[in-house]
C-alpha atoms as a PDB file:
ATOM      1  CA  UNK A   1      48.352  93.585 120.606  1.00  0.00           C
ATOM      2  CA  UNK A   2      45.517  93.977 117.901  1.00  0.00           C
ATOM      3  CA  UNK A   3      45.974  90.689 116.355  1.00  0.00           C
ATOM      4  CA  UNK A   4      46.302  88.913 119.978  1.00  0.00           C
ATOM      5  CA  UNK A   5      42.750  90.655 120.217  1.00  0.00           C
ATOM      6  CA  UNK A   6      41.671  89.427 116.907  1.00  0.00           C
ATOM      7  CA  UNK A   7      42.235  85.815 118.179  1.00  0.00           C
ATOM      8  CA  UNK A   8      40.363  85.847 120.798  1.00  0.00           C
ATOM      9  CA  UNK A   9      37.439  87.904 120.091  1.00  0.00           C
ATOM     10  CA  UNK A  10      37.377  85.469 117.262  1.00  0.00           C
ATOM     11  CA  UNK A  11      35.139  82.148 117.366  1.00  0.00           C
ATOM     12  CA  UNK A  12      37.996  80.536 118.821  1.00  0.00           C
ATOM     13  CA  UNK A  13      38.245  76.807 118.399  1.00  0.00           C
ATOM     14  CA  UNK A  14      41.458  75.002 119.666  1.00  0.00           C
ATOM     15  CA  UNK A  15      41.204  71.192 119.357  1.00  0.00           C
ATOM     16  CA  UNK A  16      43.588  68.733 121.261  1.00  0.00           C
ATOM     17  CA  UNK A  17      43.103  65.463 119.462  1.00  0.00           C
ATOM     18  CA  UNK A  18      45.203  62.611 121.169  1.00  0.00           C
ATOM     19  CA  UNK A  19      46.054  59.108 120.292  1.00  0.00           C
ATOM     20  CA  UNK A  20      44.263  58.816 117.047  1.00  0.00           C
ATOM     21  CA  UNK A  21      41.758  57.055 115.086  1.00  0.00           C
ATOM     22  CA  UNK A  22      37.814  57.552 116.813  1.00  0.00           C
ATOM     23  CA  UNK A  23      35.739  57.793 114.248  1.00  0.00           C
ATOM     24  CA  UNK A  24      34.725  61.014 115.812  1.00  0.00           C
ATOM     25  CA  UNK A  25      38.442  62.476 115.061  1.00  0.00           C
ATOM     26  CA  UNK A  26      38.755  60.938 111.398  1.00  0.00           C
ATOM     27  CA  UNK A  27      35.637  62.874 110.268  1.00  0.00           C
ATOM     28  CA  UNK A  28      36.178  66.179 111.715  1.00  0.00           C
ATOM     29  CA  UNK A  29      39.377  65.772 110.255  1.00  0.00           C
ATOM     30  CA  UNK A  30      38.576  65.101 107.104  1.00  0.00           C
ATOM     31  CA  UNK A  31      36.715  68.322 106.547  1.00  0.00           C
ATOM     32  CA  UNK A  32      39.892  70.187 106.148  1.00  0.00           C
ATOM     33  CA  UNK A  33      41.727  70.649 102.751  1.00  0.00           C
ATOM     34  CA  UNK A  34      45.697  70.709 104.187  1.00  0.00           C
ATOM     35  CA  UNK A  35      45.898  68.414 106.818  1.00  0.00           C
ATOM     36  CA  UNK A  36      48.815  65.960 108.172  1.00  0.00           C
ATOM     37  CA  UNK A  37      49.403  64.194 105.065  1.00  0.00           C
ATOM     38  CA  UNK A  38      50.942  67.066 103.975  1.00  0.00           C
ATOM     39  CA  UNK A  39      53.684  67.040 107.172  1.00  0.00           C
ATOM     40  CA  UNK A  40      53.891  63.757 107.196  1.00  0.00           C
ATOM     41  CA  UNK A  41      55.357  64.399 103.466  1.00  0.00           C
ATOM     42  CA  UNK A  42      57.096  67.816 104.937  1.00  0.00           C
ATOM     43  CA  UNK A  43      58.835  65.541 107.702  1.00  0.00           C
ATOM     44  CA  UNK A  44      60.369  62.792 105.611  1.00  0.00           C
ATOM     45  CA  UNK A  45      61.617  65.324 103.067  1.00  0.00           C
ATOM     46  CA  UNK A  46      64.948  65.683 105.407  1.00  0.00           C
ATOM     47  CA  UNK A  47      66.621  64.104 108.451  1.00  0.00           C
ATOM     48  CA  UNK A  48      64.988  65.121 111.780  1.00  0.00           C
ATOM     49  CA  UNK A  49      67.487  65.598 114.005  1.00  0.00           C
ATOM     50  CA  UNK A  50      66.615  66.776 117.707  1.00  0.00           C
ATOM     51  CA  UNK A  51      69.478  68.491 120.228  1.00  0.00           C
ATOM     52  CA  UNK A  52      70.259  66.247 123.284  1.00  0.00           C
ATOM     53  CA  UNK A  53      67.504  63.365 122.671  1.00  0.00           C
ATOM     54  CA  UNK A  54      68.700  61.292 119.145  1.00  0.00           C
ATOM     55  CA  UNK A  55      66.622  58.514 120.525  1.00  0.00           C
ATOM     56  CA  UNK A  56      63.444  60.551 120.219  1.00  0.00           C
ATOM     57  CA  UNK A  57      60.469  59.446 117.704  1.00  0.00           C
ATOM     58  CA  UNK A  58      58.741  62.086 118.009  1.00  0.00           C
ATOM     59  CA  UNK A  59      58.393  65.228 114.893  1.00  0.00           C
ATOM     60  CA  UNK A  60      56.927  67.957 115.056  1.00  0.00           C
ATOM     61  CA  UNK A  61      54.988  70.179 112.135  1.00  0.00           C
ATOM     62  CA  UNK A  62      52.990  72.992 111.441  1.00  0.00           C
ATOM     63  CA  UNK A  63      51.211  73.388 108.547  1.00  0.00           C
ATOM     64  CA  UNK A  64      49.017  76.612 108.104  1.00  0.00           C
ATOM     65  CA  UNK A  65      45.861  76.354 105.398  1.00  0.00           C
ATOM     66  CA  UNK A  66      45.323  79.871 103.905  1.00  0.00           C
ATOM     67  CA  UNK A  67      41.846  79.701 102.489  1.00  0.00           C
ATOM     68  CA  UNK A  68      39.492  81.400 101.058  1.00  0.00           C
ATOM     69  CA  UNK A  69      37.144  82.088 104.215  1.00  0.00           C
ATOM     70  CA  UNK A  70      39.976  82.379 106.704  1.00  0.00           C
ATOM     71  CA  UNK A  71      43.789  80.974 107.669  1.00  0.00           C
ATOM     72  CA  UNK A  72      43.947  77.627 109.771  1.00  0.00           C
ATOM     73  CA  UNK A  73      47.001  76.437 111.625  1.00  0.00           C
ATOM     74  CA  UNK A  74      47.813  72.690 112.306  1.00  0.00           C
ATOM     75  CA  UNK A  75      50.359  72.118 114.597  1.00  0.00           C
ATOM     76  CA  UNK A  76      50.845  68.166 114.392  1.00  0.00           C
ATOM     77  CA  UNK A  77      53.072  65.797 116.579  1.00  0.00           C
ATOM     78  CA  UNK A  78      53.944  62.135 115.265  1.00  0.00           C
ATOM     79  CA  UNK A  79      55.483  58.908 116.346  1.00  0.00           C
ATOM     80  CA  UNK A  80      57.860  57.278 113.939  1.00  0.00           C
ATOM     81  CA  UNK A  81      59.681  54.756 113.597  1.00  0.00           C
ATOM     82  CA  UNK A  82      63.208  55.264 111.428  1.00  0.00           C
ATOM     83  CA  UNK A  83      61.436  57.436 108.907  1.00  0.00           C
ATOM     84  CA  UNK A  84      58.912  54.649 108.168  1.00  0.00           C
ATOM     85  CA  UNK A  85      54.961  54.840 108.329  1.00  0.00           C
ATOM     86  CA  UNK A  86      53.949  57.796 111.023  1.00  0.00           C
ATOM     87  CA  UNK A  87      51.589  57.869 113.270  1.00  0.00           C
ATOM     88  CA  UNK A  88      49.333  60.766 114.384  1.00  0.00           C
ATOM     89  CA  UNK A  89      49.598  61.676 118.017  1.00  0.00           C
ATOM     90  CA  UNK A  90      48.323  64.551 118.272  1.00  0.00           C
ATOM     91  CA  UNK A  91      46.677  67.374 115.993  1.00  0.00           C
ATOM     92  CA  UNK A  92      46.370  71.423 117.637  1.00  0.00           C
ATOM     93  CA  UNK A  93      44.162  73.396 115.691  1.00  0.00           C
ATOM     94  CA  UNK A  94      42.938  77.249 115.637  1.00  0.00           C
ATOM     95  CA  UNK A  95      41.871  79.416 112.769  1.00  0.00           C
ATOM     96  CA  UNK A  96      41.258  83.073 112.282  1.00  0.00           C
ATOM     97  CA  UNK A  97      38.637  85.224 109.906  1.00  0.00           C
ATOM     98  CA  UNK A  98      39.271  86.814 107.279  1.00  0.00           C
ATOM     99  CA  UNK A  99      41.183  84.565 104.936  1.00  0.00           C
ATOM    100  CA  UNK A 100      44.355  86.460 103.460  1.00  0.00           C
ATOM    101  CA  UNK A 101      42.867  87.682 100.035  1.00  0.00           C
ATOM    102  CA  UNK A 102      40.941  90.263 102.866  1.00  0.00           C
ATOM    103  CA  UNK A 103      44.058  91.980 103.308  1.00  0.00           C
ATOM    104  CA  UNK A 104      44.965  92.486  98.826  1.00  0.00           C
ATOM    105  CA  UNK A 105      45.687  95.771  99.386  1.00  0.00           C
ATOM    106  CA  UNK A 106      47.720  95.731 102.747  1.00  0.00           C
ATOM    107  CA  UNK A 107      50.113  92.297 102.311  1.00  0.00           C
ATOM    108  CA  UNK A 108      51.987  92.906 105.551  1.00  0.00           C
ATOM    109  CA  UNK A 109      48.847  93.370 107.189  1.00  0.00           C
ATOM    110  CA  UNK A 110      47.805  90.040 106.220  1.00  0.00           C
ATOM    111  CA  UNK A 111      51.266  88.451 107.351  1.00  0.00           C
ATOM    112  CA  UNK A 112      50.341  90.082 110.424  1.00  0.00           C
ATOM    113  CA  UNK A 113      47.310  88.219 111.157  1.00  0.00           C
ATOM    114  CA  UNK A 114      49.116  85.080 111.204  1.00  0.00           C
ATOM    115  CA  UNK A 115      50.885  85.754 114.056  1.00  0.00           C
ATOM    116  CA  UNK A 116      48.562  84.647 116.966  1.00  0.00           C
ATOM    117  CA  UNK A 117      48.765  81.404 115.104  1.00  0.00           C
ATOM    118  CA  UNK A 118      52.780  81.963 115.081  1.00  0.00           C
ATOM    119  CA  UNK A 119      52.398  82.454 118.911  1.00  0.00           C
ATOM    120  CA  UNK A 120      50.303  79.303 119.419  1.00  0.00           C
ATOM    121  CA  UNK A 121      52.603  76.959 117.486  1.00  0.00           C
ATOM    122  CA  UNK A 122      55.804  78.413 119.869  1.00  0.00           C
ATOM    123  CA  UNK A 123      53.841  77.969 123.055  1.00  0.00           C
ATOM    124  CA  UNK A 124      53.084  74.327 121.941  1.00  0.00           C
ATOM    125  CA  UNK A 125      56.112  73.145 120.222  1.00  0.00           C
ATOM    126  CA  UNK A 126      58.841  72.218 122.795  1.00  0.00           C
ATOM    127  CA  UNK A 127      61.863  74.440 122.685  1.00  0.00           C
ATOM    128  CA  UNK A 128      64.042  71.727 121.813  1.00  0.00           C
ATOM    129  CA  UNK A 129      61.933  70.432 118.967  1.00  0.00           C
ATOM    130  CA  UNK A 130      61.428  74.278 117.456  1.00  0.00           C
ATOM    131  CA  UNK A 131      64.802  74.113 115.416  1.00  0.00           C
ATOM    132  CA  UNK A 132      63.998  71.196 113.593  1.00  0.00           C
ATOM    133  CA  UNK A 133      59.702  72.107 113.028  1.00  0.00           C
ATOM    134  CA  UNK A 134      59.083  72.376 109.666  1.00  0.00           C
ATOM    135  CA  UNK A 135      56.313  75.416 109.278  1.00  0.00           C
ATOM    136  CA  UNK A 136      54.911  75.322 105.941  1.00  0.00           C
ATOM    137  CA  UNK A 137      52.062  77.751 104.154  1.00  0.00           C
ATOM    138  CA  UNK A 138      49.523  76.277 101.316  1.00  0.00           C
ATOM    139  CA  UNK A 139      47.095  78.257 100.124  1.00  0.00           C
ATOM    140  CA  UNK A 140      44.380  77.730  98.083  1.00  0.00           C
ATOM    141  CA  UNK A 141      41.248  78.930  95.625  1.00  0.00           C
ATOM    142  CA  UNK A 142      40.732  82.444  97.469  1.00  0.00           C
ATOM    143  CA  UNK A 143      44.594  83.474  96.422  1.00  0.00           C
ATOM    144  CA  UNK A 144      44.598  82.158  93.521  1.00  0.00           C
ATOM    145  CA  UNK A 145      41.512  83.841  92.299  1.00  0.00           C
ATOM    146  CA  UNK A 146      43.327  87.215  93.377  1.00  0.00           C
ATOM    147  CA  UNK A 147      45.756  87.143  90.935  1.00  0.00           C
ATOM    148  CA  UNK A 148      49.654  86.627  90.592  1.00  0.00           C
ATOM    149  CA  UNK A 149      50.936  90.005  91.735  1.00  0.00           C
ATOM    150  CA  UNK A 150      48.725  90.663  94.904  1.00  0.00           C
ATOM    151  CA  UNK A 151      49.087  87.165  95.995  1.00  0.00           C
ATOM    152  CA  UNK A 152      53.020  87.048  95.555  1.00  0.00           C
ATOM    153  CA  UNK A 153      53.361  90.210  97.446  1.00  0.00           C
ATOM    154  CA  UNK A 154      51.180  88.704 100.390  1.00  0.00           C
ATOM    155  CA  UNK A 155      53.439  85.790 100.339  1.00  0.00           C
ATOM    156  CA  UNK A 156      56.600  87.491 100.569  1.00  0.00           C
ATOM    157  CA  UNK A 157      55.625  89.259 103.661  1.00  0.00           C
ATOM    158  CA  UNK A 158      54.849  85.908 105.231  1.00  0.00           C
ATOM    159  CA  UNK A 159      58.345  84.660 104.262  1.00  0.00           C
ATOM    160  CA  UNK A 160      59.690  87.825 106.005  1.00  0.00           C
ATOM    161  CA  UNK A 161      57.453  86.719 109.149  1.00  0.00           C
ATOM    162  CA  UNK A 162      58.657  83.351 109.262  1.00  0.00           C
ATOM    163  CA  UNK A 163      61.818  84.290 109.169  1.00  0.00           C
ATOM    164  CA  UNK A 164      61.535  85.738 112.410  1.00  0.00           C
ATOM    165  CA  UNK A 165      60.216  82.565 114.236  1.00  0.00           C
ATOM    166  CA  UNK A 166      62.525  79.423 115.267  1.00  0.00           C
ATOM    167  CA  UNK A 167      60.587  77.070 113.320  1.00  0.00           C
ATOM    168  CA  UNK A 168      63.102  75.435 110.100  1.00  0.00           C
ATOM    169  CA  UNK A 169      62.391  76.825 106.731  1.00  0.00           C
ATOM    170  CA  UNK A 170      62.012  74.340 103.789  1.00  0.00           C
ATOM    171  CA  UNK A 171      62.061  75.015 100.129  1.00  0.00           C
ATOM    172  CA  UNK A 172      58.780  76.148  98.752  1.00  0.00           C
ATOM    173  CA  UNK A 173      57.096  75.917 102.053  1.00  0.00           C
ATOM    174  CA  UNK A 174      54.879  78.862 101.222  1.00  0.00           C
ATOM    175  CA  UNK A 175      52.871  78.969  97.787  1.00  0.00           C
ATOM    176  CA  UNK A 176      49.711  78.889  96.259  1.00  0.00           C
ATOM    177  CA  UNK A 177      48.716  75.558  95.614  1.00  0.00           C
ATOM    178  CA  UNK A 178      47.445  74.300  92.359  1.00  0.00           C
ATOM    179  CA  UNK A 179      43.643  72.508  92.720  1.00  0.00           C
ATOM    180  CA  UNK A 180      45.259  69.424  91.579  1.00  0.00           C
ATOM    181  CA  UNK A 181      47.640  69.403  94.454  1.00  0.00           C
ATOM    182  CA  UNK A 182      44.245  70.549  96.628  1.00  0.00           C
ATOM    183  CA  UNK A 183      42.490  67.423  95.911  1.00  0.00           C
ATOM    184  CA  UNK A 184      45.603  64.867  96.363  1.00  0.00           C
ATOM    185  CA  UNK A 185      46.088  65.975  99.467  1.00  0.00           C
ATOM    186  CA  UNK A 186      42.792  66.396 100.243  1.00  0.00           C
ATOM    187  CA  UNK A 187      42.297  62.460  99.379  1.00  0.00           C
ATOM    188  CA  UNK A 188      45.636  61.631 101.261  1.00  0.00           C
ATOM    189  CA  UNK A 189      44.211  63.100 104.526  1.00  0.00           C
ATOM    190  CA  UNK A 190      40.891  61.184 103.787  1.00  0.00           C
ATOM    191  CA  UNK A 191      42.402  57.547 103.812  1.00  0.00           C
ATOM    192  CA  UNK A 192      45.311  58.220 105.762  1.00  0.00           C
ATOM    193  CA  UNK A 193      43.014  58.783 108.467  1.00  0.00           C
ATOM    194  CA  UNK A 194      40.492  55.944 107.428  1.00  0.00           C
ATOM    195  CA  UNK A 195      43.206  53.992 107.085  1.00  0.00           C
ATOM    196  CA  UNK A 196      43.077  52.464 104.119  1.00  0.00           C
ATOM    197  CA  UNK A 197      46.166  53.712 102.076  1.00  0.00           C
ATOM    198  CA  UNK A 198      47.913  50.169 102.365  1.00  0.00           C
ATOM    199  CA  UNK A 199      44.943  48.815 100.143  1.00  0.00           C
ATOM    200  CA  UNK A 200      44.380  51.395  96.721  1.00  0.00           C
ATOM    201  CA  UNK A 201      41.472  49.404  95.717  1.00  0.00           C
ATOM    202  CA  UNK A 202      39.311  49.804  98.651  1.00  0.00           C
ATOM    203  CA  UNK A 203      40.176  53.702  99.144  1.00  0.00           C
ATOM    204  CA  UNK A 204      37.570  56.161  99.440  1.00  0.00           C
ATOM    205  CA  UNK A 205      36.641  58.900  97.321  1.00  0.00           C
ATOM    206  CA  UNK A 206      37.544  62.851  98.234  1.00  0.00           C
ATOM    207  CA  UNK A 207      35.169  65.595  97.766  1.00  0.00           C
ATOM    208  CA  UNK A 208      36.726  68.881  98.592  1.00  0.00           C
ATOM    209  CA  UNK A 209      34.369  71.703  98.781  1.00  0.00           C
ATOM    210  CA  UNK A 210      35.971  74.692  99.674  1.00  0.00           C
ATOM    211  CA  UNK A 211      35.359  78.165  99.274  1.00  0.00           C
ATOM    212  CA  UNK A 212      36.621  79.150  95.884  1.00  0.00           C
ATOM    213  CA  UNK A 213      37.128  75.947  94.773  1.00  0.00           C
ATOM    214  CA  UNK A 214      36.004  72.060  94.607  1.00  0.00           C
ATOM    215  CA  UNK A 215      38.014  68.980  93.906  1.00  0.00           C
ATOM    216  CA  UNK A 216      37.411  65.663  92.704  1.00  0.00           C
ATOM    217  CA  UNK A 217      40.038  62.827  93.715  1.00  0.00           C
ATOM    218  CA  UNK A 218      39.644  58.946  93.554  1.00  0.00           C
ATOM    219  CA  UNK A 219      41.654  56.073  92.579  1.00  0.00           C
ATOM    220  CA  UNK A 220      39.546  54.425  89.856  1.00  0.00           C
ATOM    221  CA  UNK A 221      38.235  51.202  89.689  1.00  0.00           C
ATOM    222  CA  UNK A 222      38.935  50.123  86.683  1.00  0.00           C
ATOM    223  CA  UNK A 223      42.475  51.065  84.982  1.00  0.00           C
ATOM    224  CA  UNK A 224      41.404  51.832  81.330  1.00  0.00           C
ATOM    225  CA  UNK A 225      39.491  54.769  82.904  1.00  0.00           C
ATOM    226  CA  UNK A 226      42.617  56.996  83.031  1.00  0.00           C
ATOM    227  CA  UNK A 227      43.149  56.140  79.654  1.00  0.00           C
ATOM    228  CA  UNK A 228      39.515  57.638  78.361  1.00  0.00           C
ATOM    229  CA  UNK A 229      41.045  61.152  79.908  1.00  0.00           C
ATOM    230  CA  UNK A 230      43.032  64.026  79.443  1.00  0.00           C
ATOM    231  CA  UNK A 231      46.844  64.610  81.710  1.00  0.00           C
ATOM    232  CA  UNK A 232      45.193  67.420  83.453  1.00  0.00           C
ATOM    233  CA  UNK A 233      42.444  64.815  84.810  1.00  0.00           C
ATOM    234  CA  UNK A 234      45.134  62.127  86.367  1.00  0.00           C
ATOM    235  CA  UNK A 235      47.895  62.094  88.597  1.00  0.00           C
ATOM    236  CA  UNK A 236      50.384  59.876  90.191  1.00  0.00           C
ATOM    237  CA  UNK A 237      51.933  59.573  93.761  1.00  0.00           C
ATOM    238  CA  UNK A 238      53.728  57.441  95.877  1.00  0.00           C
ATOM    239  CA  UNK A 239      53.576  57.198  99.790  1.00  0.00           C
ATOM    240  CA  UNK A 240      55.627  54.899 102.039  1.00  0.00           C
ATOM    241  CA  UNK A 241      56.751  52.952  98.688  1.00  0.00           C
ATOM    242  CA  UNK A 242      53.174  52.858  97.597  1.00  0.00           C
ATOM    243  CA  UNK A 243      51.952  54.242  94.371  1.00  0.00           C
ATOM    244  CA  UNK A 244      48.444  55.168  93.391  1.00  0.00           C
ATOM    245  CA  UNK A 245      46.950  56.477  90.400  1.00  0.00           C
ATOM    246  CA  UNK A 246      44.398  58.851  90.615  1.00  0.00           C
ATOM    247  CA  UNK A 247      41.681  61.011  88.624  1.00  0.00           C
ATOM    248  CA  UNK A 248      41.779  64.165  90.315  1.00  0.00           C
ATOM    249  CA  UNK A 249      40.894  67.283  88.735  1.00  0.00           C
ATOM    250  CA  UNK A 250      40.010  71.044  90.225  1.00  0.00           C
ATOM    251  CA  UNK A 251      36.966  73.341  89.457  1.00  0.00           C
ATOM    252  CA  UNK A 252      37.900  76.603  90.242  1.00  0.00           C
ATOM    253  CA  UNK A 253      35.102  79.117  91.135  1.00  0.00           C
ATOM    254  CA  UNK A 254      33.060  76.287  91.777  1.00  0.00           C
ATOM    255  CA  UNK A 255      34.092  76.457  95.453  1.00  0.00           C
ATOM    256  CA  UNK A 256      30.959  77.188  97.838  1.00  0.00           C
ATOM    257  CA  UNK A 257      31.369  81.089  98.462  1.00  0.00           C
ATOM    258  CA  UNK A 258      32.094  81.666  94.487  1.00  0.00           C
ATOM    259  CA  UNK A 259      29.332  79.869  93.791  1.00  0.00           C
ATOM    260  CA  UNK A 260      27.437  82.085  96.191  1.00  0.00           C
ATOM    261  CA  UNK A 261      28.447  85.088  94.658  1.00  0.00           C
ATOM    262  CA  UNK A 262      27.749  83.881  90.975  1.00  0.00           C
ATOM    263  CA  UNK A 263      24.016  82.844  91.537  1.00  0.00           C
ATOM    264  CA  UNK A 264      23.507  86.378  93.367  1.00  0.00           C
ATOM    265  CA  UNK A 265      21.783  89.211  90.976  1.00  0.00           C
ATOM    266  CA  UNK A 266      24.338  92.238  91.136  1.00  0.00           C
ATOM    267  CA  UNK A 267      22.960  95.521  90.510  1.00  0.00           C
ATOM    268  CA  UNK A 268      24.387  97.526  87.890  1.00  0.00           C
ATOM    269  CA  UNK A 269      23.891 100.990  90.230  1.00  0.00           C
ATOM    270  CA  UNK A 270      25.705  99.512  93.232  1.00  0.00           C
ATOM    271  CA  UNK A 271      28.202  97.166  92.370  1.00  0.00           C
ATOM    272  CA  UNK A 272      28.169  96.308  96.194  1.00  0.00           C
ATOM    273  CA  UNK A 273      24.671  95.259  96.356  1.00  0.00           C
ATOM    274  CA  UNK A 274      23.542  91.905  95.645  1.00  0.00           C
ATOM    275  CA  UNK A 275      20.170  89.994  95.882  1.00  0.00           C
ATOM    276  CA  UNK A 276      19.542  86.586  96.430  1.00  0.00           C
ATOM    277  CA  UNK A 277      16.493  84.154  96.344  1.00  0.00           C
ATOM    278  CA  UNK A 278      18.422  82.083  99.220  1.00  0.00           C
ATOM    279  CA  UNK A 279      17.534  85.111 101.886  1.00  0.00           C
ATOM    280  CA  UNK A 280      14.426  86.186 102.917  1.00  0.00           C
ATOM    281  CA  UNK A 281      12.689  89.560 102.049  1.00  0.00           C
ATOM    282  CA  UNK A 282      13.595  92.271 104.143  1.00  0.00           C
ATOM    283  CA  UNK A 283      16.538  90.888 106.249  1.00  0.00           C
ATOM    284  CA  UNK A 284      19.144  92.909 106.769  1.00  0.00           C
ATOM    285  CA  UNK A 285      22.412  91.352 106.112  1.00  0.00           C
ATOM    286  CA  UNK A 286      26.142  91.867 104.796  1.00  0.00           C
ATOM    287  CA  UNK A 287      28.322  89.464 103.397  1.00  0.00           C
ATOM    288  CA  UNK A 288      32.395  89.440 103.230  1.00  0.00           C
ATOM    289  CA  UNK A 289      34.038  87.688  99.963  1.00  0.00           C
ATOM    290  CA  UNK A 290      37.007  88.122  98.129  1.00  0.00           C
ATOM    291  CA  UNK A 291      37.953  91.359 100.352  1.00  0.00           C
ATOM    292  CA  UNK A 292      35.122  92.961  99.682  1.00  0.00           C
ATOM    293  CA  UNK A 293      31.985  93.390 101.897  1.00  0.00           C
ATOM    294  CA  UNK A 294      28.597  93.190  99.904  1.00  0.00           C
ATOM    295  CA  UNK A 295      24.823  94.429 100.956  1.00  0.00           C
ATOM    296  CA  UNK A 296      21.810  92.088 100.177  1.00  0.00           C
ATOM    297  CA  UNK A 297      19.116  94.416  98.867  1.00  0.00           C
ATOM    298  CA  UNK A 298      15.169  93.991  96.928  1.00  0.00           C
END
């Protein structure tokens, strides 16, 4: 009953959006780190197969984006035709605050608050489709930053939740993703939704700002520039038999709130006090990061 509460007292957003490409949809969008690239990839990884209607073109996904700020569910619905090229129907989205680094020293507790989201994706998904929807976890900068053990122990306790929801299991669906990972799919989402993956040399460039971390992804235009740089700054994929090479690379702690928190003066007396030339004298004001909530003092 709490977390039902939690939803809604939350800024709730829940976005329907239908038959595609507006320019309106492709931007909004593209502001989010793990979007339906990622379950387009999810749903070609096995054979969908759908009791009582074989005939059907229609898959189903959810993909949840645990970030830094807060945990975002996508619950996606394509057309497709034999496995080929997919098409975007339609994309359901809600998100709750805090993100699940709030909850370090309570993982269950933070497996918890996913399930309003858990509840949204069942009421959504048709019955008959819930066997064969892939439900998949990524998340980013904010639990990587909160090192291995916390981090592994908050993801087993979502395993354990899944587990308890009709939606098919994949392997590795729930892990931390590395930034370079971040910023291909980042870039994926971009252009899949521009639509411009079927031409490489006319894609556009990704810049992911998020909150603990920010990625850099393009395809370059000329070749011998992935040969002036290091592995760790290039990466190769291949998407419905097309393959692009890519400089991507990852700055973690470079993401928006971790940059916050590193301009801020701490005090030495209060480690929970901060100051900052970006407020203004005298407002009183607290600010959430990491799991811990921080004062703004002068």
């Amino acid at each position: 009953m709490e977390n039902n509460s939690c939803l809604c007292n939350s800024r709730r957003k829940l976005y329907r959006i239908q038959n595609s490409f507006t320019f309106q949809m492709k931007m909004w969008a593209a502001g989010f780190t793990v979007l339906c690239v990622m379950v387009v990839w999810l749903s070609t990884a096995y054979r969908w197969d759908h009791p009582g209607d074989h005939e059907s073109k229609v898959t189903y996904g959810i993909m949840f984006d645990a970030g830094s700020t807060g945990s975002r569910i996508h619950v996606f619905s394509f057309s497709s035709d034999n496995g080929k090229k997919m098409k975007l129907i339609q994309d359901i989205f809600n998100e709750i605050k805090p993100g699940l680094s709030a909850y370090a020293s309570d993982p269950k507790q933070a497996a918890n608050s996913l399930i309003p989201l858990l509840n949204l994706a069942k009421s959504e998904v048709p019955e008959v489709f819930q066997s064969s929807c892939a439900v998949a976890l990524k998340a980013t900068a904010g639990l990587r930053l909160l090192g291995e053990q916390p981090a592994k122990n908050i993801l087993l306790e979502i395993e354990k939740l899944f587990k308890t929801f009709p939606f098919k299991m994949l392997k590795n669906n729930i892990e931390i993703m590395s930034g370079t990972k971040e910023g291909i799919y980042s870039w994926l989402t971009v252009n899949y939704l521009l639509d411009l993956l079927d031409t490489p040399e006319k894609t556009a460039v990704a810049l992911d700002l998020g909150g603990g971390s920010t990625q850099i992804t393009f395809v370059p235009s000329k070749p011998e520039t992935l040969q002036q740089v290091g592995d760790d700054f290039k990466e190769s994929v291949t998407l419905f038999g097309q393959r692009y090479n890519l400089y991507t690379h990852s700055y973690l702690g470079l993401g928006l709130m971790a940059t916050r928190f590193a301009v801020s003066d701490k005090a030495e007396t209060a480690p929970l006090q901060l100051k900052s030339v970006c407020i203004q004298e005298n407002t009183q004001t607290s600010w959430s990061y990491s799991g811990k909530t921080y004062q703004f003092c002068w």
